[in-house]
N, C-alpha and C. Protein backbone atom coordinates (compact mmCIF):
# COMPACT_ATOMS: atom_id res chain seq x y z
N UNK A 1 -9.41 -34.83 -21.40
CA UNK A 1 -9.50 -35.91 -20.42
C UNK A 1 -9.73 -37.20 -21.17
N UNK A 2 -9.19 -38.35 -20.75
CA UNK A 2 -9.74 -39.71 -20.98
C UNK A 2 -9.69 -40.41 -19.81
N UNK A 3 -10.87 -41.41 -20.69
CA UNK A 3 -10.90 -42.53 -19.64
C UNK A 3 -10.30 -43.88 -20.48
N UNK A 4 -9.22 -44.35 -19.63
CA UNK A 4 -8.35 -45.48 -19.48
C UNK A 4 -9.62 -46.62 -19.88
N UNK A 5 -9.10 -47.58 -21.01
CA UNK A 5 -9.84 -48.67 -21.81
C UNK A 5 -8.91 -49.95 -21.33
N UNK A 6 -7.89 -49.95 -21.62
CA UNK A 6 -7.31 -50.84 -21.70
C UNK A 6 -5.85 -50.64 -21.33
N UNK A 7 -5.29 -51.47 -20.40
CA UNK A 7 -3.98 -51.28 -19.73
C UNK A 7 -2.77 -52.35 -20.88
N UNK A 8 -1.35 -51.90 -20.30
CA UNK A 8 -0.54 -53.51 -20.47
C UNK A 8 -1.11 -54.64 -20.21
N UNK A 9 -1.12 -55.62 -20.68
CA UNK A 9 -0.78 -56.85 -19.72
C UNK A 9 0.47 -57.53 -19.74
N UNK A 10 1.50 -57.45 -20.57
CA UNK A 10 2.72 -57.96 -20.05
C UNK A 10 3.39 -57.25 -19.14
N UNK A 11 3.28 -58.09 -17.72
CA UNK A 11 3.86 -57.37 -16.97
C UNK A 11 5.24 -57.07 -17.00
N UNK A 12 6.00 -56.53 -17.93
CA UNK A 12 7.33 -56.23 -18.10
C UNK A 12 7.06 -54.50 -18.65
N UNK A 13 5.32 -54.18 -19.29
CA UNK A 13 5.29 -53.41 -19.63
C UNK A 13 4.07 -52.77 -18.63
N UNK A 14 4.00 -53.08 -17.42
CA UNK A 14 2.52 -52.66 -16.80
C UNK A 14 2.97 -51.30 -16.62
N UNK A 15 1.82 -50.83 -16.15
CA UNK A 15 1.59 -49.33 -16.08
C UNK A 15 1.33 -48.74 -17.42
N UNK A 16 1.57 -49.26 -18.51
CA UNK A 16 0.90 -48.47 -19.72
C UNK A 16 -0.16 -48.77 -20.33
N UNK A 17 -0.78 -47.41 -21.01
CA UNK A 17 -2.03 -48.22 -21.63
C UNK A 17 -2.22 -47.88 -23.19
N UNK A 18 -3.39 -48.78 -23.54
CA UNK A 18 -2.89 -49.09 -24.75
C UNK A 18 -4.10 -48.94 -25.43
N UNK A 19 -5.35 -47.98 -24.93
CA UNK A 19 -6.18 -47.84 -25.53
C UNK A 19 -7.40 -46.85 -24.51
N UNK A 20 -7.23 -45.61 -24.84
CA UNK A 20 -8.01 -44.31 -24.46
C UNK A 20 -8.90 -43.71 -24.68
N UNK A 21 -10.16 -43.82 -24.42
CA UNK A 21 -11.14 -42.75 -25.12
C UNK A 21 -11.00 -41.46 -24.18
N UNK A 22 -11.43 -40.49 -25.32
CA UNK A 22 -11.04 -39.13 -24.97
C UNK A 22 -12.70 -38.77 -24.79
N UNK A 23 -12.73 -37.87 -23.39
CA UNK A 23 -14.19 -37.87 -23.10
C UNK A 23 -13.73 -36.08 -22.39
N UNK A 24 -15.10 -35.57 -22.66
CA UNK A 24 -15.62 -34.22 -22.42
C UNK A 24 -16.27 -33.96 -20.75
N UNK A 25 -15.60 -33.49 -20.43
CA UNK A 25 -15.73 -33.52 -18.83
C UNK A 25 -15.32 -32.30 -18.22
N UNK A 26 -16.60 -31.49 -18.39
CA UNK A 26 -15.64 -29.58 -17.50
C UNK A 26 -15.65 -29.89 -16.35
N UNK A 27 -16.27 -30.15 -15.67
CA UNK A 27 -16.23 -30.38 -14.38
C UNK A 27 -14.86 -30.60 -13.69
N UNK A 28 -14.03 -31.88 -14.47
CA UNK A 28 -12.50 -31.94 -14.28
C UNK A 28 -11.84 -31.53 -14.93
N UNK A 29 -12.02 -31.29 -15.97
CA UNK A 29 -11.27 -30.08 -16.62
C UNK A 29 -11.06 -28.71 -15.72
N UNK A 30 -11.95 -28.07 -15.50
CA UNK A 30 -12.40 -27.09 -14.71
C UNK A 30 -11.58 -27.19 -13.10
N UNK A 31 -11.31 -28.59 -12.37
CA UNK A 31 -10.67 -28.77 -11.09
C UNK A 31 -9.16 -28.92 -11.61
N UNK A 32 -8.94 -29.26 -12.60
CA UNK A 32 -7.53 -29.51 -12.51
C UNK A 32 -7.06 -28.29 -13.18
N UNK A 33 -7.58 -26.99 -13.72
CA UNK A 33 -7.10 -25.89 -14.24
C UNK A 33 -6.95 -25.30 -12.78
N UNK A 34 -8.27 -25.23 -11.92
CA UNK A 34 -7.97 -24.86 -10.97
C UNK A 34 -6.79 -25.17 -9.45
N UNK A 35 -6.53 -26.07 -9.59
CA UNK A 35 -5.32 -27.14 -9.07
C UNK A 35 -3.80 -26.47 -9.64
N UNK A 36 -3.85 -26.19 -10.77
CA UNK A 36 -2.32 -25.83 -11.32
C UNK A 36 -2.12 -24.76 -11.37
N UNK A 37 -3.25 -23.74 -11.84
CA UNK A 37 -3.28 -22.36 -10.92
C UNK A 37 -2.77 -21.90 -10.00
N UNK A 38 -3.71 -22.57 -9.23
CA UNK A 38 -3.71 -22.11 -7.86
C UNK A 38 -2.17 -22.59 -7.35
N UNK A 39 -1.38 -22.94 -7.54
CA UNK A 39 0.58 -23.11 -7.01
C UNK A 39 1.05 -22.73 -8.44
N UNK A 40 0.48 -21.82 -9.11
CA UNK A 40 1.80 -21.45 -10.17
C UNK A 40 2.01 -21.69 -10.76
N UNK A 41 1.26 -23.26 -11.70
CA UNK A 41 2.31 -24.10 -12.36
C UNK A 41 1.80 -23.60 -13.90
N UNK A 42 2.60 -23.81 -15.15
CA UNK A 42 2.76 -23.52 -16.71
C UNK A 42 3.64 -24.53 -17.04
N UNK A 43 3.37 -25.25 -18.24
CA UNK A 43 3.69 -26.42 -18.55
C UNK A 43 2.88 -27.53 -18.81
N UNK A 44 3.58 -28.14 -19.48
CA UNK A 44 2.83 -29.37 -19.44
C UNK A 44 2.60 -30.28 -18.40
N UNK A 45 1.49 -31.19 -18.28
CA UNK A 45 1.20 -31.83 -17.20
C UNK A 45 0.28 -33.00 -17.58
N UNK A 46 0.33 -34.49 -16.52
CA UNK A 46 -0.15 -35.50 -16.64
C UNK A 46 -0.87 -36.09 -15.64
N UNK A 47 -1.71 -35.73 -15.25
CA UNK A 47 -2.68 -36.21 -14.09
C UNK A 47 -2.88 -37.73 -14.53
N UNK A 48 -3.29 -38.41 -13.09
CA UNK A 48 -3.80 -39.46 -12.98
C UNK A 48 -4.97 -39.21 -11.99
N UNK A 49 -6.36 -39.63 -12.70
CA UNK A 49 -7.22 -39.23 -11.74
C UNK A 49 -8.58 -40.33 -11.91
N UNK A 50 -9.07 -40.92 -10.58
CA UNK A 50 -10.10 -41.84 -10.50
C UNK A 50 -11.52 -41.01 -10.13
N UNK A 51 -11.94 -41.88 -10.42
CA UNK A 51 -13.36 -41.64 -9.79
C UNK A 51 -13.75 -42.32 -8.76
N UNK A 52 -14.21 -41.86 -7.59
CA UNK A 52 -14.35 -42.74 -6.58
C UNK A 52 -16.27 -42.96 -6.46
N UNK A 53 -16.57 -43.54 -6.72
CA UNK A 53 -17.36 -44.44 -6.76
C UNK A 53 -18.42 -44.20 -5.64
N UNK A 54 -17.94 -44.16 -4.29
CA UNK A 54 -18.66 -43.79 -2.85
C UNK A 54 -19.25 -42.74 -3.07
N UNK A 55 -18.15 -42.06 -3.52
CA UNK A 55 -18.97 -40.20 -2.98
C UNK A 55 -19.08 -39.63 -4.59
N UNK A 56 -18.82 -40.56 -5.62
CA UNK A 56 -19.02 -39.58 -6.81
C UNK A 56 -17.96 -38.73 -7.08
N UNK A 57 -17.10 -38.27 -6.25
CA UNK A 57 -15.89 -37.19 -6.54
C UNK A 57 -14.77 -37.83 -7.45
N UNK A 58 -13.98 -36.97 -7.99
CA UNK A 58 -12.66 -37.29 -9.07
C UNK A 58 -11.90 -37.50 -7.79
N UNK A 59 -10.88 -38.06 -8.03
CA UNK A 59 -9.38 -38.20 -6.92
C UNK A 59 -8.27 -37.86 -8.01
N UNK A 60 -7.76 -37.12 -7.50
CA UNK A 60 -6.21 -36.93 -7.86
C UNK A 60 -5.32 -38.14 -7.74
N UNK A 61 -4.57 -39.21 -8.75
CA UNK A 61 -4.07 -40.16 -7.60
C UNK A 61 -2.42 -39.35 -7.98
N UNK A 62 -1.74 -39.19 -8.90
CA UNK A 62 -0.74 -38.21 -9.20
C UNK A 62 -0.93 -37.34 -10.29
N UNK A 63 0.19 -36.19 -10.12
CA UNK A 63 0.33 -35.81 -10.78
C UNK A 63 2.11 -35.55 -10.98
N UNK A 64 2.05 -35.54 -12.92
CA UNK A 64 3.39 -35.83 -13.77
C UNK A 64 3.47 -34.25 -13.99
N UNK A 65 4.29 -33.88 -14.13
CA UNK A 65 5.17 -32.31 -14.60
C UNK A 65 5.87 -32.93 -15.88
N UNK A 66 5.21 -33.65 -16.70
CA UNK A 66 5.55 -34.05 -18.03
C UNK A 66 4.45 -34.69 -18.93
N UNK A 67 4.61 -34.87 -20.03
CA UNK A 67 3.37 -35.58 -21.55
C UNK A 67 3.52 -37.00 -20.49
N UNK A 68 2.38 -37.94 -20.90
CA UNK A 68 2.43 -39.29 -20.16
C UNK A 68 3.13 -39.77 -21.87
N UNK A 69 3.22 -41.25 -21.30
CA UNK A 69 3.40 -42.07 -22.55
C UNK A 69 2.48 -42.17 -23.64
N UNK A 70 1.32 -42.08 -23.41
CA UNK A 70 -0.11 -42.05 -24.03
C UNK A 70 -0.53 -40.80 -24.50
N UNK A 71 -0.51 -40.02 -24.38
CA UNK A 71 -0.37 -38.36 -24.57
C UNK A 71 -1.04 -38.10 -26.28
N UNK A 72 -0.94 -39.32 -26.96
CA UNK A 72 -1.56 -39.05 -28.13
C UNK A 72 -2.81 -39.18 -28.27
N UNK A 73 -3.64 -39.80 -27.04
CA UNK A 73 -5.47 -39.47 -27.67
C UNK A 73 -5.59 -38.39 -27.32
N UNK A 74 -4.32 -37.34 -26.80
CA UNK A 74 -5.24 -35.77 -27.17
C UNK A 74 -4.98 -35.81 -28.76
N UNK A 75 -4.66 -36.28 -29.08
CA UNK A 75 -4.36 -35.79 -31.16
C UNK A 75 -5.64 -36.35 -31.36
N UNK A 76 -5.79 -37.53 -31.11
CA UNK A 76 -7.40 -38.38 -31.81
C UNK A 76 -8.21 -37.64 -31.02
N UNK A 77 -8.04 -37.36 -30.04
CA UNK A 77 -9.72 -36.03 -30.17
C UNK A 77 -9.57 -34.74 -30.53
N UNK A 78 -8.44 -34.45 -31.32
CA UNK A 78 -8.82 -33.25 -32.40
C UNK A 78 -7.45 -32.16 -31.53
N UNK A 79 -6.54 -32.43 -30.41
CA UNK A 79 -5.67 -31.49 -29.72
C UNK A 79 -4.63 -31.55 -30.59
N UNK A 80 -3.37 -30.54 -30.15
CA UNK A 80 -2.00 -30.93 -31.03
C UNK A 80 -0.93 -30.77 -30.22
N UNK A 81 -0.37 -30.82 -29.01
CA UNK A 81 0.04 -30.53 -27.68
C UNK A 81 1.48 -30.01 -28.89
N UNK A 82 2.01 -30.96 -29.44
CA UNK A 82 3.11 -30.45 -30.23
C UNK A 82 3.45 -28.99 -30.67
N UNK A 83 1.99 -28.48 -31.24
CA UNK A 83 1.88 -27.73 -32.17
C UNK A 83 1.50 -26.33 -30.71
N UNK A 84 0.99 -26.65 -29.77
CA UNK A 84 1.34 -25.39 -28.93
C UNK A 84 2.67 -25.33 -27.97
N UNK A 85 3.27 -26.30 -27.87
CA UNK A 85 4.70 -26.49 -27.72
C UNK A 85 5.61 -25.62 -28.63
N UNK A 86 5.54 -25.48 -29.73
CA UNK A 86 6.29 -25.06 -30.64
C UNK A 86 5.81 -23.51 -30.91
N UNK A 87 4.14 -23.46 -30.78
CA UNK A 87 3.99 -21.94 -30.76
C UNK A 87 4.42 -21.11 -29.44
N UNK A 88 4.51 -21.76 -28.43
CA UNK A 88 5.02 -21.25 -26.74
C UNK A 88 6.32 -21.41 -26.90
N UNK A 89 7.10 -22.11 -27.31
CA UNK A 89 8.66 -21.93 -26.98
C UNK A 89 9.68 -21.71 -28.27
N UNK A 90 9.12 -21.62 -29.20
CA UNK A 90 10.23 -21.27 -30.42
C UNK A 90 9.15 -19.91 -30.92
N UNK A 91 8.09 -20.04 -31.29
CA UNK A 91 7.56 -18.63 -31.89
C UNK A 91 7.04 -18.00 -30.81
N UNK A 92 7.11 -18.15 -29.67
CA UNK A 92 6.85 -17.49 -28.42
C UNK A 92 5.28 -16.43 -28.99
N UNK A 93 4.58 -17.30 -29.42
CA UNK A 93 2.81 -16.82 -28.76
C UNK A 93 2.21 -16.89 -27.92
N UNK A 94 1.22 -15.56 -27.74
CA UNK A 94 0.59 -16.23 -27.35
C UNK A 94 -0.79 -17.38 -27.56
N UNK A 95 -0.81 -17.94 -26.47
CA UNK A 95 -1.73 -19.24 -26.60
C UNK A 95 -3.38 -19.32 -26.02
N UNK A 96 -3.78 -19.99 -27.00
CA UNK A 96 -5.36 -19.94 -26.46
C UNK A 96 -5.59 -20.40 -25.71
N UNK A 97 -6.49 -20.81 -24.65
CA UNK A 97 -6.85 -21.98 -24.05
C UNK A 97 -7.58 -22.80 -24.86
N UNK A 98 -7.15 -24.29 -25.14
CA UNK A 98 -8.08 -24.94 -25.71
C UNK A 98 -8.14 -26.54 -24.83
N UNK A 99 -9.59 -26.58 -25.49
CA UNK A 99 -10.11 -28.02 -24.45
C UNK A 99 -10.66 -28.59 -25.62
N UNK A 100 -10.10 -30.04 -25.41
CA UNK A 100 -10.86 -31.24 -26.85
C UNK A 100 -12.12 -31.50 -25.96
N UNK A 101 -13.54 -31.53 -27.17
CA UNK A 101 -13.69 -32.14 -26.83
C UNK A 101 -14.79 -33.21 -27.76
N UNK A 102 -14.00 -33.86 -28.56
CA UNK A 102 -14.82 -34.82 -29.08
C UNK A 102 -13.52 -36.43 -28.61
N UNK A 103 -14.95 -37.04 -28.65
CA UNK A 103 -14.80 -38.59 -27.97
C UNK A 103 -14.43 -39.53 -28.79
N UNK A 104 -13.38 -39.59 -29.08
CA UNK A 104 -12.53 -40.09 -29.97
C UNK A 104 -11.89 -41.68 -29.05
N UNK A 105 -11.33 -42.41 -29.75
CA UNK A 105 -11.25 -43.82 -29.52
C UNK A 105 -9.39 -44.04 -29.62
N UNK A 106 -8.54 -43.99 -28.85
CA UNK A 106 -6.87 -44.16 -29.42
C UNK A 106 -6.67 -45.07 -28.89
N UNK A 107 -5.72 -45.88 -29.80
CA UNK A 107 -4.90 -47.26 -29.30
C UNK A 107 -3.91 -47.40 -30.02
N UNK A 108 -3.23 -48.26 -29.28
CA UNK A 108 -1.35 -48.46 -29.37
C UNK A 108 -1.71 -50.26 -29.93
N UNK A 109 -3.04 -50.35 -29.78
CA UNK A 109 -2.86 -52.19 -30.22
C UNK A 109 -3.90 -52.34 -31.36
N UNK A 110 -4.84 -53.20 -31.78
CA UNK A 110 -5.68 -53.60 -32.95
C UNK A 110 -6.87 -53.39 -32.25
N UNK A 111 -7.64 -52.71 -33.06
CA UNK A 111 -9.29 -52.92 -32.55
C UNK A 111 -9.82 -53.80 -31.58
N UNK A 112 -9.67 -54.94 -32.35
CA UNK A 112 -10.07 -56.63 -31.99
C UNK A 112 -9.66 -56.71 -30.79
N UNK A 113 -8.31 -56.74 -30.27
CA UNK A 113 -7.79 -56.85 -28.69
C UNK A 113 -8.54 -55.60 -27.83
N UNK A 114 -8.34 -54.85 -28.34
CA UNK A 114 -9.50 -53.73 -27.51
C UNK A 114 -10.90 -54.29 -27.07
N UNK A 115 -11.60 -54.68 -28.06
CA UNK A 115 -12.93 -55.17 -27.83
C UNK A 115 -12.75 -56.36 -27.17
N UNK A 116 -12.14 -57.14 -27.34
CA UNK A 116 -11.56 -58.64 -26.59
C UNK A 116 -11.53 -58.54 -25.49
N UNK A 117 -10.36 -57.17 -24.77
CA UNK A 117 -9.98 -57.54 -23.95
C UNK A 117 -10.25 -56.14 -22.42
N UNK A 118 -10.75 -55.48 -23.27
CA UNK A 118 -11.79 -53.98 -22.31
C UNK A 118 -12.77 -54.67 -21.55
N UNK A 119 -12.65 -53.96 -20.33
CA UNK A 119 -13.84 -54.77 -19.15
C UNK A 119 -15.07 -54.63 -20.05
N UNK A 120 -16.08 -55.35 -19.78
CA UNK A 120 -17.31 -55.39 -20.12
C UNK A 120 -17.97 -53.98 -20.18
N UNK A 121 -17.80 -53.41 -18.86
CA UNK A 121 -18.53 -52.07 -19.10
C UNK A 121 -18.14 -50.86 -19.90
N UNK A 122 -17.00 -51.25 -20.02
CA UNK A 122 -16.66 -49.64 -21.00
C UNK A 122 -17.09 -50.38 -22.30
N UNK A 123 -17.49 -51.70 -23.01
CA UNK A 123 -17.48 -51.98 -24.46
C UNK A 123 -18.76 -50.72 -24.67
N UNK A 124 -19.47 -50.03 -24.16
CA UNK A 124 -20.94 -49.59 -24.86
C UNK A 124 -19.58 -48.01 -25.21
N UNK A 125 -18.74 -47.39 -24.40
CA UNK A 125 -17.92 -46.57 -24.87
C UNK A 125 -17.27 -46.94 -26.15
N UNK A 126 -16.97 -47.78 -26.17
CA UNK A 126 -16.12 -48.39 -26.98
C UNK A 126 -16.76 -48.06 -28.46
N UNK A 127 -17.85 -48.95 -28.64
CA UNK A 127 -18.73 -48.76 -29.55
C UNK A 127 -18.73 -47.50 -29.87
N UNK A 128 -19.55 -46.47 -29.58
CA UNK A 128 -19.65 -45.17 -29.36
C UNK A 128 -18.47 -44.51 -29.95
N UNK A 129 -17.76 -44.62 -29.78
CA UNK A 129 -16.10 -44.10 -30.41
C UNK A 129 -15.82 -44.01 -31.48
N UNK A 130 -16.27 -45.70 -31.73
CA UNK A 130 -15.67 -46.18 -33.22
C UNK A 130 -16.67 -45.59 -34.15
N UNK A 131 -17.75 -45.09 -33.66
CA UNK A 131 -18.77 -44.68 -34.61
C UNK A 131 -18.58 -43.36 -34.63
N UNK A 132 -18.07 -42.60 -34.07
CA UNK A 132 -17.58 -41.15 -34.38
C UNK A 132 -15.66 -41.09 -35.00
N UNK A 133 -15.87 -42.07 -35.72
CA UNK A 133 -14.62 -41.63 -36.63
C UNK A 133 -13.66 -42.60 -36.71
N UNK A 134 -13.85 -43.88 -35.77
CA UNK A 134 -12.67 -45.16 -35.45
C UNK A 134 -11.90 -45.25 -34.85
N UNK A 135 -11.17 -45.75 -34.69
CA UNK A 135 -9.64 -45.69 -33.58
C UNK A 135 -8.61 -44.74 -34.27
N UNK A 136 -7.86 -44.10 -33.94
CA UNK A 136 -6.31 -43.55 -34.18
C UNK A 136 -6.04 -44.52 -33.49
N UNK A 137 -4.82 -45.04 -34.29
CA UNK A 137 -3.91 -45.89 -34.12
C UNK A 137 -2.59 -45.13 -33.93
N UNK A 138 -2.04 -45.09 -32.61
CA UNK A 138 -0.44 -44.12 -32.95
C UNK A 138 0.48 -44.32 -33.78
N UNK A 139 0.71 -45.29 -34.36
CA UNK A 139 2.09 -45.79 -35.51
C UNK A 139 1.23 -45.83 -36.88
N UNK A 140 -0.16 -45.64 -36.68
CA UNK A 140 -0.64 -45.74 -37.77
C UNK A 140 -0.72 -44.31 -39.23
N UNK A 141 0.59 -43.67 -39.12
CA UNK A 141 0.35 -42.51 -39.69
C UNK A 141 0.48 -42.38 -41.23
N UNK A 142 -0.64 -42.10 -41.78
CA UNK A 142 -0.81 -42.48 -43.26
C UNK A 142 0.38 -42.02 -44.03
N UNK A 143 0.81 -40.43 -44.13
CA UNK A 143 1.58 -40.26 -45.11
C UNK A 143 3.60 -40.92 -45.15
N UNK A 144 3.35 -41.99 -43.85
CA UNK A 144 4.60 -42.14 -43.48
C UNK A 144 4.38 -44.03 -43.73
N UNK A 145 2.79 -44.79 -44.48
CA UNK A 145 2.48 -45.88 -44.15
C UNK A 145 3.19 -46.73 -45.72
N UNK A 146 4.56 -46.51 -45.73
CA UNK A 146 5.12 -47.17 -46.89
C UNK A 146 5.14 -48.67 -46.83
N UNK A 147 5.35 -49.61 -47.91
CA UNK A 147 5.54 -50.89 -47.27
C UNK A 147 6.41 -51.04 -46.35
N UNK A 148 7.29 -51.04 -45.90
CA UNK A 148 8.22 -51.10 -45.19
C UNK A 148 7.81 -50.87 -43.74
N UNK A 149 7.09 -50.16 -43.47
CA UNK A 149 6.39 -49.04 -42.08
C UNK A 149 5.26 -50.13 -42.37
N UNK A 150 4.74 -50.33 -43.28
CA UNK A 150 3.44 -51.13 -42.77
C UNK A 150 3.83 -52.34 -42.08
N UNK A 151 4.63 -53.07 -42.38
CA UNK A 151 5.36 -54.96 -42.18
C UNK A 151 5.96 -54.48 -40.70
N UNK A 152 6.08 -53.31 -40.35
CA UNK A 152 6.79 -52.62 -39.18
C UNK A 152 5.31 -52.86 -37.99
N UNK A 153 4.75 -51.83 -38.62
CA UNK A 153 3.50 -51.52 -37.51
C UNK A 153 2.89 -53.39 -37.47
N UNK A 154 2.80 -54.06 -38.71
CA UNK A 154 1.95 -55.47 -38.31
C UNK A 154 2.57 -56.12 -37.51
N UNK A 155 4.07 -55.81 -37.56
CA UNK A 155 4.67 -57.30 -36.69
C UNK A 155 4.27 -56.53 -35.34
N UNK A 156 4.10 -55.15 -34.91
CA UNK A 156 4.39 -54.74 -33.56
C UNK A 156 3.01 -54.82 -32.59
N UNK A 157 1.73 -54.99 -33.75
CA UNK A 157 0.31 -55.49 -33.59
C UNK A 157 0.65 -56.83 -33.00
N UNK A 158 1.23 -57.81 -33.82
CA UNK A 158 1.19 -59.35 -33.91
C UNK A 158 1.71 -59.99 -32.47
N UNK A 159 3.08 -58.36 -32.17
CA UNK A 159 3.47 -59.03 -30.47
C UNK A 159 2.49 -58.60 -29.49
N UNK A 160 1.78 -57.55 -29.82
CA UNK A 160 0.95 -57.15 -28.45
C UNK A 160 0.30 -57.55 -28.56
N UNK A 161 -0.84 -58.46 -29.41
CA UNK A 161 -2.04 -58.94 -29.74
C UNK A 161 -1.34 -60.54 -28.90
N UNK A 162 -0.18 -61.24 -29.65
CA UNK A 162 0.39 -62.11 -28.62
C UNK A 162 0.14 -62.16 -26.65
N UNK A 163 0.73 -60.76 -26.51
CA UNK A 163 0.97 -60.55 -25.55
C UNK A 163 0.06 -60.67 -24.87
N UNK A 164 -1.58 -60.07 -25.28
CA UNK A 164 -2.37 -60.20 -24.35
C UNK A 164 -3.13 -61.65 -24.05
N UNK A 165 -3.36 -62.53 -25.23
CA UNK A 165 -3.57 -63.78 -25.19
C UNK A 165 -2.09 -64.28 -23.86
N UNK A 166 -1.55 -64.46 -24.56
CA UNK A 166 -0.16 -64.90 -23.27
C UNK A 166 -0.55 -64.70 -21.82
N UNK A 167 -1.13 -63.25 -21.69
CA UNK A 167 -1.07 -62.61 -20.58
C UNK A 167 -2.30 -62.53 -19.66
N UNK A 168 -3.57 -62.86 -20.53
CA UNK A 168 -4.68 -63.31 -20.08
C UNK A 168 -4.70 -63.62 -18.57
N UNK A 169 -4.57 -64.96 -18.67
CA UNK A 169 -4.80 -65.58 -17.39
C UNK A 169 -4.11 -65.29 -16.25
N UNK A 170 -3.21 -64.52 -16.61
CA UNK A 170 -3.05 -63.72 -15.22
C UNK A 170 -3.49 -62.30 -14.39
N UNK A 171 -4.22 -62.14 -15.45
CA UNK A 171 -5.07 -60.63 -15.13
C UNK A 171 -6.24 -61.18 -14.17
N UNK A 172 -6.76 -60.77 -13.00
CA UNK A 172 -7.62 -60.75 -12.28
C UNK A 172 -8.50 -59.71 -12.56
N UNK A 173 -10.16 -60.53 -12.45
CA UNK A 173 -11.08 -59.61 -12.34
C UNK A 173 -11.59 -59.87 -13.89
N UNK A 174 -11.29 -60.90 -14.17
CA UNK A 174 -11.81 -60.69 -15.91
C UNK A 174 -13.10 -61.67 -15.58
């Protein structure tokens, strides 16, 4: 499970997000095993789920029958969705059940815009994260970080770090 840090703000790219902490939660873990169960389902899957605030309960708001776009802070908290993909459908094992759960910190943008630009209340998460190990960065993958891949990943920092300055003042609620 995570909880959502930080969204798009160019709205050409809304709906994605761009910075996840991965948090330990049986409770929903535990409802949404029971949820896909219970109709049958095997596969991968992408919930979207709130917390409602009134009554304390999780909400379902959808659910994907596919990886989301973000799908990589299960890797930064220690999962490999790939790697049981490949043991379920080419070496046809069987599979364990496994649940991450260390609280790991992932982002698609720079630290700095994270802390910048995360509501006030998740920064004490935030913190917390970076002190159990730092951000995974998704493009940030060491044995692939040649010069070439590095001047790659900075310019693609330099537009989203743009982007959110740009995009600021139209976000409500800041």
């Amino acid at each position: 499970a995570g909880q959502v840090v930080l969204t798009e703000y160019d709205p050409r790219e809304g709906g994605n997000n761009n910075a996840i902490v991965s948090i330990h939660d049986p409770a929903l873990t535990d409802s949404v095993r029971r949820l896909l169960d219970g109709v049958g389902y095997t596969g991968l899957a992408n919930l979207a789920v709130m917390l409602d605030r009134r009554t304390g309960e999780n909400k379902i708001l959808e659910v994907n029958l596919r990886l989301g776009a973000t799908s990589y802070y299960t890797r930064a908290a220690g999962g490999n969705v790939t790697e049981h993909v490949v043991s379920d459908l080419v070496e046809h094992a069987e599979l364990a059940d496994t649940v991450t759960t260390a609280e790991r910190l992932w982002v698609n943008v720079q630290y700095l815009v994270v802390l910048r630009f995360a509501p006030r209340a998740l920064r004490p998460l935030l913190r917390a994260a970076k002190k159990r190990g730092g951000p995974v960065h998704t493009l940030r993958y060491r044995p692939d970080m040649t010069w070439r891949r590095r001047l790659i990943v900075a310019r693609e920092d330099l537009r989203r770090s743009r982007n959110y300055v740009r995009y600021a003042g139209t976000r409500l609620n800041r």
